[in-house]
N, C-alpha and C. Protein backbone atom coordinates (compact mmCIF):
# COMPACT_ATOMS: atom_id res chain seq x y z
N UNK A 1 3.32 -23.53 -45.69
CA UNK A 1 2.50 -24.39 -46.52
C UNK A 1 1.05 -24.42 -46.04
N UNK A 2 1.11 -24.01 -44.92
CA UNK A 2 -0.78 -24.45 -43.96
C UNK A 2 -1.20 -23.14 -44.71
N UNK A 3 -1.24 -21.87 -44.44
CA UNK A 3 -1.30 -21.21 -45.04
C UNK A 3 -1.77 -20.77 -46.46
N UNK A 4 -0.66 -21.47 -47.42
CA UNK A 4 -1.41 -21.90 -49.05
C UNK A 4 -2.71 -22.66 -48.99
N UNK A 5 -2.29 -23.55 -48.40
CA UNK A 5 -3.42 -25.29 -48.36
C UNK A 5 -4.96 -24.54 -47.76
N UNK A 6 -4.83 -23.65 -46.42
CA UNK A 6 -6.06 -23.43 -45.96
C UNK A 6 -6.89 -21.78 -46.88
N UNK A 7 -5.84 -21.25 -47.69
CA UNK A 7 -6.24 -20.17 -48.47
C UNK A 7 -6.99 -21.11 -49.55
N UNK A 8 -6.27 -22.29 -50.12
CA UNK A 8 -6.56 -22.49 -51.43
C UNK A 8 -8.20 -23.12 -51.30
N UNK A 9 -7.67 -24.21 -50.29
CA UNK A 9 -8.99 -25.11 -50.15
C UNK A 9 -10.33 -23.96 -49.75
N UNK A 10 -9.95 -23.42 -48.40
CA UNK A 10 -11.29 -22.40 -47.93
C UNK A 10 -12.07 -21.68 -49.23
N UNK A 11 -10.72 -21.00 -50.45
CA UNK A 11 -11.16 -19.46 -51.13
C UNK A 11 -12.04 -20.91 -52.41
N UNK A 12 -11.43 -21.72 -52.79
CA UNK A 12 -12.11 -22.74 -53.80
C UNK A 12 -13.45 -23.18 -53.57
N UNK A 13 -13.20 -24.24 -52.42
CA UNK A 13 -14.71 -24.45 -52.22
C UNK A 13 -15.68 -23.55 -51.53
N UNK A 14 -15.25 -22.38 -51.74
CA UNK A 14 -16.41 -20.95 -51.41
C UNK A 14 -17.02 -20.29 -52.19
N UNK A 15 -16.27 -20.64 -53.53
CA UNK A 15 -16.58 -19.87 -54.51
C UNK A 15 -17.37 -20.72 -55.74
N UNK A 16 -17.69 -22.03 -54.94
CA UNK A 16 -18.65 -23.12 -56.08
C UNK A 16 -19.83 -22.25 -56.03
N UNK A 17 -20.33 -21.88 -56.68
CA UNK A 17 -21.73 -20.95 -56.45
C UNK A 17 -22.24 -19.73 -56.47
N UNK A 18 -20.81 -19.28 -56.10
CA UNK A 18 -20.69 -17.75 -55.35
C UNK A 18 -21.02 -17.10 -56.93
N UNK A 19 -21.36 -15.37 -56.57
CA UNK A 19 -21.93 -14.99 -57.84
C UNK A 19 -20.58 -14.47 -58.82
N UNK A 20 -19.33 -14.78 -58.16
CA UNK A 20 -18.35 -14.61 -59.31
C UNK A 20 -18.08 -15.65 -60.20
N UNK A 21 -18.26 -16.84 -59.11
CA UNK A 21 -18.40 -17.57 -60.11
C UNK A 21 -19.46 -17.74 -61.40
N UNK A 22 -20.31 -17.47 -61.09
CA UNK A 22 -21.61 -17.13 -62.06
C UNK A 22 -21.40 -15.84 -62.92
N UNK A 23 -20.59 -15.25 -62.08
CA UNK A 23 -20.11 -14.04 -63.46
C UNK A 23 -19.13 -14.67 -63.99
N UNK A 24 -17.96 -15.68 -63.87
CA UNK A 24 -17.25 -16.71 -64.88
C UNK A 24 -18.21 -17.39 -65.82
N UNK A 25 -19.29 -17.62 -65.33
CA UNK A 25 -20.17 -18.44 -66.86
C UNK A 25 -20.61 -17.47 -67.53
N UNK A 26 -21.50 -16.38 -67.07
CA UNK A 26 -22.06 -15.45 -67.86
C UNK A 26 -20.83 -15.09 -69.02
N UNK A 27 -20.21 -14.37 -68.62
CA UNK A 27 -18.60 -14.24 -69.30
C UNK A 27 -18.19 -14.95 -70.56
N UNK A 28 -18.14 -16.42 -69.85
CA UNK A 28 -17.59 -17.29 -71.00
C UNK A 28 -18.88 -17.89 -71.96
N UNK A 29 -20.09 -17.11 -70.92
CA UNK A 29 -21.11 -17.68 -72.16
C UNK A 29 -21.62 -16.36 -73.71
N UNK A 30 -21.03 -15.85 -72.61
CA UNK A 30 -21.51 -14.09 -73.24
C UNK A 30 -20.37 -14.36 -74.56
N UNK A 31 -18.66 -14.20 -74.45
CA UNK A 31 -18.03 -13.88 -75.21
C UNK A 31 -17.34 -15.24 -75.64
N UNK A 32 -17.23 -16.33 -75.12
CA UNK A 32 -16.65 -17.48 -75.72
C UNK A 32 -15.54 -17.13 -75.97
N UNK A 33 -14.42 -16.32 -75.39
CA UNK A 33 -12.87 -16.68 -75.41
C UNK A 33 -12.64 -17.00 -74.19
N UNK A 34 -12.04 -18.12 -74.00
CA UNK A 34 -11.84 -18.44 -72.21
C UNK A 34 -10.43 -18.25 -71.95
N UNK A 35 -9.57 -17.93 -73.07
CA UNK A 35 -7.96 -17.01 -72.15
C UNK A 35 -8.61 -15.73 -71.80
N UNK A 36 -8.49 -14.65 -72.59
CA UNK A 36 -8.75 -13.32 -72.02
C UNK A 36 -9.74 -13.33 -70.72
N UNK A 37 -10.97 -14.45 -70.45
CA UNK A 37 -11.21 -14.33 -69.47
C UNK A 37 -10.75 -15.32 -68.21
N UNK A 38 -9.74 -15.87 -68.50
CA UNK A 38 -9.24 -16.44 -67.45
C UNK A 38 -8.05 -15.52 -67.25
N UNK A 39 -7.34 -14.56 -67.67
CA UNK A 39 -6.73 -13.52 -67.59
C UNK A 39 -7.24 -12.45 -67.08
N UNK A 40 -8.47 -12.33 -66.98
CA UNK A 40 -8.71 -11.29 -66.74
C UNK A 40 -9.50 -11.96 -64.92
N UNK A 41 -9.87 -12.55 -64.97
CA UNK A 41 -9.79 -13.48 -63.61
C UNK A 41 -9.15 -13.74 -62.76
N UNK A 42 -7.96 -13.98 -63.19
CA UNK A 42 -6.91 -13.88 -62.44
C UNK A 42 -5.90 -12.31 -61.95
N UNK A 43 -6.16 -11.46 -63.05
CA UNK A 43 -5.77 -9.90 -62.54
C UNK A 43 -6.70 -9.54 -61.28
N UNK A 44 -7.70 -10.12 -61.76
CA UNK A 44 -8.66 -9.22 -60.88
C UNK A 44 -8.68 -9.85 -59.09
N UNK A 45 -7.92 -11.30 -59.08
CA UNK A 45 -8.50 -12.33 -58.22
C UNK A 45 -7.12 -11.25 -57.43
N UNK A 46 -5.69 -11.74 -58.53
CA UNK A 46 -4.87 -10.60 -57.48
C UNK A 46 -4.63 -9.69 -56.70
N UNK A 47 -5.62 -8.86 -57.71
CA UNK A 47 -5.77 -7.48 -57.06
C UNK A 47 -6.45 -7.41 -55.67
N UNK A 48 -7.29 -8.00 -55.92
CA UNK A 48 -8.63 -8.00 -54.98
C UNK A 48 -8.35 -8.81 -53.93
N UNK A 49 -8.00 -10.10 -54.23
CA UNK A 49 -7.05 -10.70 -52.60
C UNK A 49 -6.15 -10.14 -52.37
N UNK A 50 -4.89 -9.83 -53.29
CA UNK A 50 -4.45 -9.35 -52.48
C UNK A 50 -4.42 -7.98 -51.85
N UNK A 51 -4.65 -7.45 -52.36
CA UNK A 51 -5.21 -5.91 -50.73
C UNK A 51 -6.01 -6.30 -49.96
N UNK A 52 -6.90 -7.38 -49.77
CA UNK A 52 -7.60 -8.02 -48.83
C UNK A 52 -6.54 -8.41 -47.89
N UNK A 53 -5.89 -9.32 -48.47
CA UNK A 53 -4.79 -10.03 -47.58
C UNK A 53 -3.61 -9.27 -46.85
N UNK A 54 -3.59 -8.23 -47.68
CA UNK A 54 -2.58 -7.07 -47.22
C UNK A 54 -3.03 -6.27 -45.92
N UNK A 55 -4.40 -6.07 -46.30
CA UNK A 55 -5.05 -5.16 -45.41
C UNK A 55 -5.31 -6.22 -44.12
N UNK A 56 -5.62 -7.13 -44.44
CA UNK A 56 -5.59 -8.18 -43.20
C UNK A 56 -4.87 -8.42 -42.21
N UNK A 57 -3.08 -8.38 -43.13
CA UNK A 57 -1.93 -8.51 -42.63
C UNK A 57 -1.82 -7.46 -41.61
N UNK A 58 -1.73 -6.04 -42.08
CA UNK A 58 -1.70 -5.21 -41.09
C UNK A 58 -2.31 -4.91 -40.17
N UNK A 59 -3.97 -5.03 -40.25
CA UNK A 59 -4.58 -4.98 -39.15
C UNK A 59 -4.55 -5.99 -38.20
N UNK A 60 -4.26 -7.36 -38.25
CA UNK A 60 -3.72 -8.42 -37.31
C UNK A 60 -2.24 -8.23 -36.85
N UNK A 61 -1.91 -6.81 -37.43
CA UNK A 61 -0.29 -6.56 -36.39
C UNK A 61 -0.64 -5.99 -35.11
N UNK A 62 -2.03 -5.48 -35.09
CA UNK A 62 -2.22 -4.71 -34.02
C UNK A 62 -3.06 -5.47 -33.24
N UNK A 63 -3.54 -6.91 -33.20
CA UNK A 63 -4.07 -7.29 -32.46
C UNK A 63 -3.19 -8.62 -31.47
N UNK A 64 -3.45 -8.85 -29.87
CA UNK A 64 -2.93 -9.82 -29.39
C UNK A 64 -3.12 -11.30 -30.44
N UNK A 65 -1.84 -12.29 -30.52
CA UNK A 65 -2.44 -13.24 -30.73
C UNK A 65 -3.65 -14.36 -30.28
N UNK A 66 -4.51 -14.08 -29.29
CA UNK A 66 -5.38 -15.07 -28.99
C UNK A 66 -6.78 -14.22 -29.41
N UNK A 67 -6.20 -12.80 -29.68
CA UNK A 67 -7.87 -11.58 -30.37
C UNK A 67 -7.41 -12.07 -31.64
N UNK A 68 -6.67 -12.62 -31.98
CA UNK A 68 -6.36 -12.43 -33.26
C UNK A 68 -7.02 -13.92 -33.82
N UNK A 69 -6.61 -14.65 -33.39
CA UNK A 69 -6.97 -16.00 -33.58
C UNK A 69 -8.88 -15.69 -33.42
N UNK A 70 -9.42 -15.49 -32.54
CA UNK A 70 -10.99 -15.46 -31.80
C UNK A 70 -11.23 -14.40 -32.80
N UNK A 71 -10.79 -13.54 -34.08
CA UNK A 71 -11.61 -12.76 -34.69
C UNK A 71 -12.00 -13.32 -35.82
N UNK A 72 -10.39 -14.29 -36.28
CA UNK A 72 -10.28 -14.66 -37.38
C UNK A 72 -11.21 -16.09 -37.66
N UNK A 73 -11.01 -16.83 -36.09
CA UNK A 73 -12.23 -17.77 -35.77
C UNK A 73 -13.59 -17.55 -36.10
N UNK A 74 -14.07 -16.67 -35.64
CA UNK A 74 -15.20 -15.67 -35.43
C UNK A 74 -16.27 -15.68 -36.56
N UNK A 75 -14.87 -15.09 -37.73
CA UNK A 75 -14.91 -14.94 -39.04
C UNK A 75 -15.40 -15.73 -40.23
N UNK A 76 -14.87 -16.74 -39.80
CA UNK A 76 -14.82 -18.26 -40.08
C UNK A 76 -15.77 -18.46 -39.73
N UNK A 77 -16.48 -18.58 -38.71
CA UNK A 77 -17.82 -19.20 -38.83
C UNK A 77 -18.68 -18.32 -39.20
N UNK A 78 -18.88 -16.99 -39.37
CA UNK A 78 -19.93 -16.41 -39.99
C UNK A 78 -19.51 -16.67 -41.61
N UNK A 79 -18.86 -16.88 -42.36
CA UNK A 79 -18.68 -17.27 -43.57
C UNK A 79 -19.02 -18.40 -44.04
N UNK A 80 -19.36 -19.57 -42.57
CA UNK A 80 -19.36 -20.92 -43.00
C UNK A 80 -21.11 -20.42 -42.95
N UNK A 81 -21.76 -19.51 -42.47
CA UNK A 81 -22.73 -19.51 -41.81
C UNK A 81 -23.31 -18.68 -43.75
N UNK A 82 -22.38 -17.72 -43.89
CA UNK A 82 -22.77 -17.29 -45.61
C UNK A 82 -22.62 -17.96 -46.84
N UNK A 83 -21.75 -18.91 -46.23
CA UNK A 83 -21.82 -20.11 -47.56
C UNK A 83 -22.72 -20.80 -48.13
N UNK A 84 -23.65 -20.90 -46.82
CA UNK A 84 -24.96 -21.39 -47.19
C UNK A 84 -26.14 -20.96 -47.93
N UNK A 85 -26.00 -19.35 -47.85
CA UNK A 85 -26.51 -18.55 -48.88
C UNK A 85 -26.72 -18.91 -50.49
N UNK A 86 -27.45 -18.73 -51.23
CA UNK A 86 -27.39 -18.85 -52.46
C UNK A 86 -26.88 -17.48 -53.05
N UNK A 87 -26.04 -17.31 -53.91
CA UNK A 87 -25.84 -15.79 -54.60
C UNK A 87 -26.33 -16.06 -55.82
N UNK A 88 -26.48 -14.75 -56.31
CA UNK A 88 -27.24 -14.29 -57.64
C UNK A 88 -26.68 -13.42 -58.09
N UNK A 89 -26.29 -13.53 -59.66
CA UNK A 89 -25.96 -12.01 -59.89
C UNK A 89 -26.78 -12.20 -61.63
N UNK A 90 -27.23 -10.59 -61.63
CA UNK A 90 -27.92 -10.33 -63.08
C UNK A 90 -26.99 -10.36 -64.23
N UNK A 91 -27.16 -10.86 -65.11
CA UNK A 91 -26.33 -10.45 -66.22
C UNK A 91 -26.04 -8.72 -66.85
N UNK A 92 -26.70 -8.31 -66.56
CA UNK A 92 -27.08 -6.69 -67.08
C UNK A 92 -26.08 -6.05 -65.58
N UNK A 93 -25.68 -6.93 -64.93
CA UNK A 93 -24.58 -6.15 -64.08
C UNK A 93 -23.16 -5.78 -64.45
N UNK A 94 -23.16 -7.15 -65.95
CA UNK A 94 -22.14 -6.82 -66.34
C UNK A 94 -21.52 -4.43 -66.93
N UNK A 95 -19.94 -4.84 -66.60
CA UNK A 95 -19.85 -3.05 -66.92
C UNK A 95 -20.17 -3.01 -68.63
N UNK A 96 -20.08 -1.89 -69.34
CA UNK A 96 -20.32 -2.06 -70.95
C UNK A 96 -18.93 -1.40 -70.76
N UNK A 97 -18.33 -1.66 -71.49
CA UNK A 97 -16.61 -1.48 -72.05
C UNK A 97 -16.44 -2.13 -73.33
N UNK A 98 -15.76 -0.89 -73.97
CA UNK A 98 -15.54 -0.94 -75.40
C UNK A 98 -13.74 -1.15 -75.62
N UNK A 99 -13.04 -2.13 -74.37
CA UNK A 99 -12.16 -2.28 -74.52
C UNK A 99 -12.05 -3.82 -74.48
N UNK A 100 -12.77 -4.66 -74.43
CA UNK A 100 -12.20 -6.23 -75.30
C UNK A 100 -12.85 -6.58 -73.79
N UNK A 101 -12.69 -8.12 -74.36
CA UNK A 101 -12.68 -9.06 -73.20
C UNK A 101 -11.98 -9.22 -71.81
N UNK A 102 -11.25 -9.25 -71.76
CA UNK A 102 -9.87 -8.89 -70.71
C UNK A 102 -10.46 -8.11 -69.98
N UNK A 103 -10.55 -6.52 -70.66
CA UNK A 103 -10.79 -5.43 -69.45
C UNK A 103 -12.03 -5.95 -68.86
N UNK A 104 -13.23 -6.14 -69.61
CA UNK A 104 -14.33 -6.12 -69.15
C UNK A 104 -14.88 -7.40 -68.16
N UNK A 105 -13.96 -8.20 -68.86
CA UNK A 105 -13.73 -9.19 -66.86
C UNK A 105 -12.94 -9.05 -65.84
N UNK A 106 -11.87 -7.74 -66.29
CA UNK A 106 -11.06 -7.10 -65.05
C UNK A 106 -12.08 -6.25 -64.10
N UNK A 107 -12.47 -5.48 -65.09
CA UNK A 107 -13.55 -4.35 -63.93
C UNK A 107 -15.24 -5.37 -63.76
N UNK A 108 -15.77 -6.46 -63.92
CA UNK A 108 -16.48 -7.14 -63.45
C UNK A 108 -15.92 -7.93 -62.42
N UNK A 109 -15.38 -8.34 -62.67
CA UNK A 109 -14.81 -9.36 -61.82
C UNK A 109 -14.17 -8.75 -60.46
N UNK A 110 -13.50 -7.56 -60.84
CA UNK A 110 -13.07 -6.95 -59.46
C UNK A 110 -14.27 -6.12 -58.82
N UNK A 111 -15.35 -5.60 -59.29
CA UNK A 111 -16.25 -4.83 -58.50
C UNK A 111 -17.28 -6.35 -57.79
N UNK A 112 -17.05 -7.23 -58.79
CA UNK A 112 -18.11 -8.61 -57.82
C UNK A 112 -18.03 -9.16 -56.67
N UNK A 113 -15.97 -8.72 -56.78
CA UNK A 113 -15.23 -9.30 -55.63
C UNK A 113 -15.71 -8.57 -54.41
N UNK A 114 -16.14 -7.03 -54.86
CA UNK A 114 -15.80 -6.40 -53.53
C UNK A 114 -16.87 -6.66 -52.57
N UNK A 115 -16.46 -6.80 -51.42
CA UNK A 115 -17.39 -7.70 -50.24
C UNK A 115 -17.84 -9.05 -50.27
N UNK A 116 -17.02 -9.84 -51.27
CA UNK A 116 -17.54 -10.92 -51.07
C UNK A 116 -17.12 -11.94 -50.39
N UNK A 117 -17.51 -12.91 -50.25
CA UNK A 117 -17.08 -13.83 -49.01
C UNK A 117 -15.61 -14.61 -49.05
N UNK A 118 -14.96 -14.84 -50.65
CA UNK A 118 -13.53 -15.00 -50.91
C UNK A 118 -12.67 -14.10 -50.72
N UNK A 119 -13.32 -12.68 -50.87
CA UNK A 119 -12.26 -11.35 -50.63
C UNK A 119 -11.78 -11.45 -49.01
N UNK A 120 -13.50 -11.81 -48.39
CA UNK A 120 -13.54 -11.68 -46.91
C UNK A 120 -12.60 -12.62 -46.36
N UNK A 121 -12.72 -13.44 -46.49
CA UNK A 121 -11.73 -14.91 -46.12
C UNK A 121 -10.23 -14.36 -46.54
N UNK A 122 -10.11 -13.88 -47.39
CA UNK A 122 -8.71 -13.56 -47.68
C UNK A 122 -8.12 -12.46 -47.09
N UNK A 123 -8.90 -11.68 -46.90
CA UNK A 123 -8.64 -10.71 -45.47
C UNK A 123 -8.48 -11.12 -43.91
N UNK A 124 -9.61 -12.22 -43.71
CA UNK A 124 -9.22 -13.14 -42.47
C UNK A 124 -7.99 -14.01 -42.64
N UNK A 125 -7.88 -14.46 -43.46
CA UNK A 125 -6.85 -15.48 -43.35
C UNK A 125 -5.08 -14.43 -43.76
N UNK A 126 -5.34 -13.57 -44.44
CA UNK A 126 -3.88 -12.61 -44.18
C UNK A 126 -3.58 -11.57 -43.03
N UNK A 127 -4.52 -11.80 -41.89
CA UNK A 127 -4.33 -11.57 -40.52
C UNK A 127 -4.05 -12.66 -39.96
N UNK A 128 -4.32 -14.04 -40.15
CA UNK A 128 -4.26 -14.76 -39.41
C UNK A 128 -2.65 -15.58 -39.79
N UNK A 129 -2.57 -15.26 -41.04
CA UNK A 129 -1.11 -16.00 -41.28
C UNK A 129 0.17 -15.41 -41.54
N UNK A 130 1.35 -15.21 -41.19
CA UNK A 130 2.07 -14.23 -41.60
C UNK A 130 3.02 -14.44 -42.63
N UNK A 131 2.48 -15.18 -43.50
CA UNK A 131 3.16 -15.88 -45.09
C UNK A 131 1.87 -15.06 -45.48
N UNK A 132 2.35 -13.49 -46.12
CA UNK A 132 1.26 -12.80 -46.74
C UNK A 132 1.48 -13.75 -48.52
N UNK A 133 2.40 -14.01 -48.76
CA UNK A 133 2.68 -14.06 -50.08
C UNK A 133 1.87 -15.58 -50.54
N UNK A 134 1.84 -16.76 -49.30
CA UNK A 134 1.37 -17.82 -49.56
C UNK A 134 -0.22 -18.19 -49.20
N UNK A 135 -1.14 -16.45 -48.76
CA UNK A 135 -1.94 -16.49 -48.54
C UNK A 135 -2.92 -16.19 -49.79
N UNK A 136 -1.75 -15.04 -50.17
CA UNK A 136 -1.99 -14.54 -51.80
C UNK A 136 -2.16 -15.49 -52.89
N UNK A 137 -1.37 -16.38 -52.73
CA UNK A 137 -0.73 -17.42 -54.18
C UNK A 137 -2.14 -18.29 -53.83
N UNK A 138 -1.90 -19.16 -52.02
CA UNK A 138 -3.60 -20.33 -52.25
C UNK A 138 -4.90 -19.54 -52.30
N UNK A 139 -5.34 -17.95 -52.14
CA UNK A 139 -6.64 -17.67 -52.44
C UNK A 139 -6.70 -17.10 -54.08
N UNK A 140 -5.37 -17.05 -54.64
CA UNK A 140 -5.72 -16.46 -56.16
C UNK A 140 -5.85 -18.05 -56.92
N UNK A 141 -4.98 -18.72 -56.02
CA UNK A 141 -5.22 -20.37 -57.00
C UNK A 141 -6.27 -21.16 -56.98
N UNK A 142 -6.86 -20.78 -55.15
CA UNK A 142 -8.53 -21.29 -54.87
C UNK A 142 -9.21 -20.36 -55.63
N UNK A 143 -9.11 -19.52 -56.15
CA UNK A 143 -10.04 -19.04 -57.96
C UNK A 143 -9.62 -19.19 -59.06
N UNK A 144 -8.68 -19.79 -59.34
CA UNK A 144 -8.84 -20.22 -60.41
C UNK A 144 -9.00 -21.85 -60.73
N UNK A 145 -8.82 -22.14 -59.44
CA UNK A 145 -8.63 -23.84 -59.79
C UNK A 145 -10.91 -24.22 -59.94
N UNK A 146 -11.75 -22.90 -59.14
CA UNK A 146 -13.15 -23.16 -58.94
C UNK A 146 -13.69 -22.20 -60.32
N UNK A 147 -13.09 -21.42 -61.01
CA UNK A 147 -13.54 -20.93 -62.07
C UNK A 147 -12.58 -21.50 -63.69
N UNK A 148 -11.47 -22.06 -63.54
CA UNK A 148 -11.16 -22.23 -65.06
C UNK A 148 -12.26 -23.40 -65.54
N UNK A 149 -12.20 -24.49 -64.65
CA UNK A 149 -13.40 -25.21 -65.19
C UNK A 149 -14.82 -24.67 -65.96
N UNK A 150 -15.17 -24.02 -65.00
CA UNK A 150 -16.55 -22.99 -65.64
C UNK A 150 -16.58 -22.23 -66.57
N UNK A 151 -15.20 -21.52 -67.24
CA UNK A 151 -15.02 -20.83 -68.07
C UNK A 151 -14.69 -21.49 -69.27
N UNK A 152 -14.05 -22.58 -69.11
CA UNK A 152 -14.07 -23.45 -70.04
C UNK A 152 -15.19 -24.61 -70.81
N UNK A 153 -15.91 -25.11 -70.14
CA UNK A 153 -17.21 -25.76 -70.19
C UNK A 153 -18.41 -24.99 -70.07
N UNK A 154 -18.17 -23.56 -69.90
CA UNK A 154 -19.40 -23.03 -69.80
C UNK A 154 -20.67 -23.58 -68.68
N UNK A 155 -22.04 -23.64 -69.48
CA UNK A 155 -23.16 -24.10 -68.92
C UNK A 155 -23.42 -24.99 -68.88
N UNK A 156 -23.06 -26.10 -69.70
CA UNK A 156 -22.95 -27.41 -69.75
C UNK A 156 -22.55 -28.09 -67.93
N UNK A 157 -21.38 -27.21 -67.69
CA UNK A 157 -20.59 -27.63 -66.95
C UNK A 157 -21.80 -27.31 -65.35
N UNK A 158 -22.04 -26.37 -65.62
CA UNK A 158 -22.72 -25.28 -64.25
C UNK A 158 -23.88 -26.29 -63.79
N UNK A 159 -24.86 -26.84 -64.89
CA UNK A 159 -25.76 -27.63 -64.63
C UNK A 159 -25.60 -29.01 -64.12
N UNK A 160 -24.43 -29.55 -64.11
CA UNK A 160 -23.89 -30.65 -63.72
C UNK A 160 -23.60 -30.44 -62.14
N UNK A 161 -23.04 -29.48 -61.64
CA UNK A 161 -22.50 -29.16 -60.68
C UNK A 161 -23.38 -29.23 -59.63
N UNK A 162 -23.26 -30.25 -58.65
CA UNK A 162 -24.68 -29.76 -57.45
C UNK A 162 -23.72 -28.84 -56.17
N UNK A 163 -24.67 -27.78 -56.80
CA UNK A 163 -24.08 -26.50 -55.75
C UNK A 163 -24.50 -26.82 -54.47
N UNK A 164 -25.87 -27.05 -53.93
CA UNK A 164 -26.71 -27.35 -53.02
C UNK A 164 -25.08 -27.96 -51.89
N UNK A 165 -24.80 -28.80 -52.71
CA UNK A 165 -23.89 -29.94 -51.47
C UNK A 165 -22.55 -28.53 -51.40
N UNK A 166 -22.49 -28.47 -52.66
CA UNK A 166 -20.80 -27.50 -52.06
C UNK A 166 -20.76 -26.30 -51.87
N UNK A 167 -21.82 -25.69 -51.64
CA UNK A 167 -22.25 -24.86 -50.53
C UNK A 167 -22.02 -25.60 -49.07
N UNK A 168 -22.64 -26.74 -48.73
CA UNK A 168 -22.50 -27.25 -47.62
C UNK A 168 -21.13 -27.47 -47.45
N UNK A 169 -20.52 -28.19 -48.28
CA UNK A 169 -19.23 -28.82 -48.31
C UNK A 169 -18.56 -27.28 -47.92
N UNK A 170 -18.29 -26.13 -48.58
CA UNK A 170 -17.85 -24.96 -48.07
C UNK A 170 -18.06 -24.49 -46.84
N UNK A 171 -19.53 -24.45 -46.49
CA UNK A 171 -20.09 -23.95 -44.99
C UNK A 171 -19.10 -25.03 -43.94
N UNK A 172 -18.76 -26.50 -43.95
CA UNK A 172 -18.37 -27.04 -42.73
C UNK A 172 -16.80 -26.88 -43.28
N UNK A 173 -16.35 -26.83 -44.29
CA UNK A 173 -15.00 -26.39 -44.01
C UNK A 173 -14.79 -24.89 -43.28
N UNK A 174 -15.17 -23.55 -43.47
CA UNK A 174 -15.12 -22.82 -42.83
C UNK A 174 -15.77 -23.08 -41.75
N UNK A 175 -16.52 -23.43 -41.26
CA UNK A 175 -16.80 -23.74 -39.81
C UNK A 175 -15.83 -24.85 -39.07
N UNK A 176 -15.27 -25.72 -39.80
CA UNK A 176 -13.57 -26.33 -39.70
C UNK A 176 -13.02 -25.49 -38.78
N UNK A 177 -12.42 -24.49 -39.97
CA UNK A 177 -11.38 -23.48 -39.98
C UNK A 177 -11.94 -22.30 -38.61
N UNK A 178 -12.92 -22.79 -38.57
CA UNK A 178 -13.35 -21.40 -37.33
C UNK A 178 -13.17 -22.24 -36.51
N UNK A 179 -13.27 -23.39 -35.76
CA UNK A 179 -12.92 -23.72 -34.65
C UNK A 179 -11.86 -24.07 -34.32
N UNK A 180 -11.05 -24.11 -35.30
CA UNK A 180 -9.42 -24.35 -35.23
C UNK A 180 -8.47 -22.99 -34.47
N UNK A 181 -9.44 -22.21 -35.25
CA UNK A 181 -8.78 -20.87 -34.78
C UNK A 181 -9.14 -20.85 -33.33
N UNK A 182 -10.43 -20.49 -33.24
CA UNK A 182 -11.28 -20.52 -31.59
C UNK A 182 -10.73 -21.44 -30.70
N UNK A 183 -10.11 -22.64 -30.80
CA UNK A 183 -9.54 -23.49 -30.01
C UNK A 183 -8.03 -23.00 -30.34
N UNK A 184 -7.54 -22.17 -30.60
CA UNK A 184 -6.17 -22.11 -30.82
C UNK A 184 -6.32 -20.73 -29.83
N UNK A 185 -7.22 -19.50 -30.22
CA UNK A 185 -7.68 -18.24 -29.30
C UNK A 185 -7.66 -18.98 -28.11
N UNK A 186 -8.99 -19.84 -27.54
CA UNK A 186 -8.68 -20.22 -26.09
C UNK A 186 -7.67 -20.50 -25.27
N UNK A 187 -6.26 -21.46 -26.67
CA UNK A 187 -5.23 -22.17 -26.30
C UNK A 187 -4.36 -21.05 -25.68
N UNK A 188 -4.61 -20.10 -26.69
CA UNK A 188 -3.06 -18.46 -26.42
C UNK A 188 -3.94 -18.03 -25.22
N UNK A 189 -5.12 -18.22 -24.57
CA UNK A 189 -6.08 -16.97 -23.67
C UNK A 189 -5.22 -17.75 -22.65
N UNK A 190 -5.69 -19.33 -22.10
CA UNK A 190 -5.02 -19.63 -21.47
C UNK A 190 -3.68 -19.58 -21.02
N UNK A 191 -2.78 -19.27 -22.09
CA UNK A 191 -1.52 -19.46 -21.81
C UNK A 191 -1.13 -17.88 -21.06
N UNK A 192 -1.42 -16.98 -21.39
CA UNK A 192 -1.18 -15.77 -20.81
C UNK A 192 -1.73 -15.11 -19.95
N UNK A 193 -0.56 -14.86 -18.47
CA UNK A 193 -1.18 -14.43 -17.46
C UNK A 193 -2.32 -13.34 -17.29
């Protein structure tokens, strides 16, 4: 359950701002159907966490648990440290696809993902937990629970929103989550001769 709870909460309040989320308004402002693009949001959130989380999983098989903990720590605070960032994305980034709504927030939405700081987190946190499946389920649900709103209310909604704070509010939860780990790394350093 820690696992779901720290995927859902971390990947949600990371993504108030973030430029996928801003490609969720463009989206729902551009085409005004908000299933196909909450469908297509959620394919893409899957895909994209999860091979993050997958790829996470395996490369934290090969590390001691207290490197493992101190990377994933590590991690955590440089994310709390990118949260603070403002992102931007152009509208003209959108792909042109002559296959409907759906696709064209599948292949946006998954090329926005790549490198971004929810993918990243979901790669840290499926090394760090070995419930790959409940790492999967709270970072695909921490996007949709921070984008169905937006896709549904559109701009209305975006302008209401003070990003300023949940950016912050994001930055000290991952910086939370990084010292939890880092004090858990020290805890395993200590323990082994």
């Amino acid at each position: 359950m820690e696992a779901f709870l720290v995927s859902l909460s971390g990947v949600a309040v990371a993504e108030i701002g973030d430029r996928t989320q801003l490609l969720a308004l463009i989206l729902a402002a551009r085409y005004r159907k908000p299933w196909p693009i909450i469908a297509g949001v959620l394919v893409a959130t899957l895909l994209s966490h999860g091979a993050a989380a997958w790829l996470g999983a395996r490369l934290g098989g090969f590390l001691q648990p207290a490197l493992l903990d101190g990377a994933v720590g590590g991690s955590m605070i440089v994310m709390s440290l990118w949260a603070l960032r403002p992102d931007k994305l152009k509208e003209e980034a959108l792909p042109a696809t002559g296959s409907g709504v759906f696709v064209t927030t599948v292949i946006a939405y998954f090329i926005a993902e790549l490198g971004d700081k929810t993918q990243i987190a979901a790669l840290a946190l499926g090394a760090a937990y070995a419930n790959l499946g409940a790492v999967i389920a709270g970072a695909t649900t921490g996007m949709m629970v921070a984008n169905v709103p937006v896709i549904f209310l559109g701009s209305a909604f975006s302008g209401r929103l003070p990003i300023k704070a949940m950016r912050i509010a994001a930055a000290v939860i991952f910086m939370g989550i990084g010292l939890v780990f880092l004090w858990r790394a020290m805890q395993l350093g200590h323990a082994t001769p």
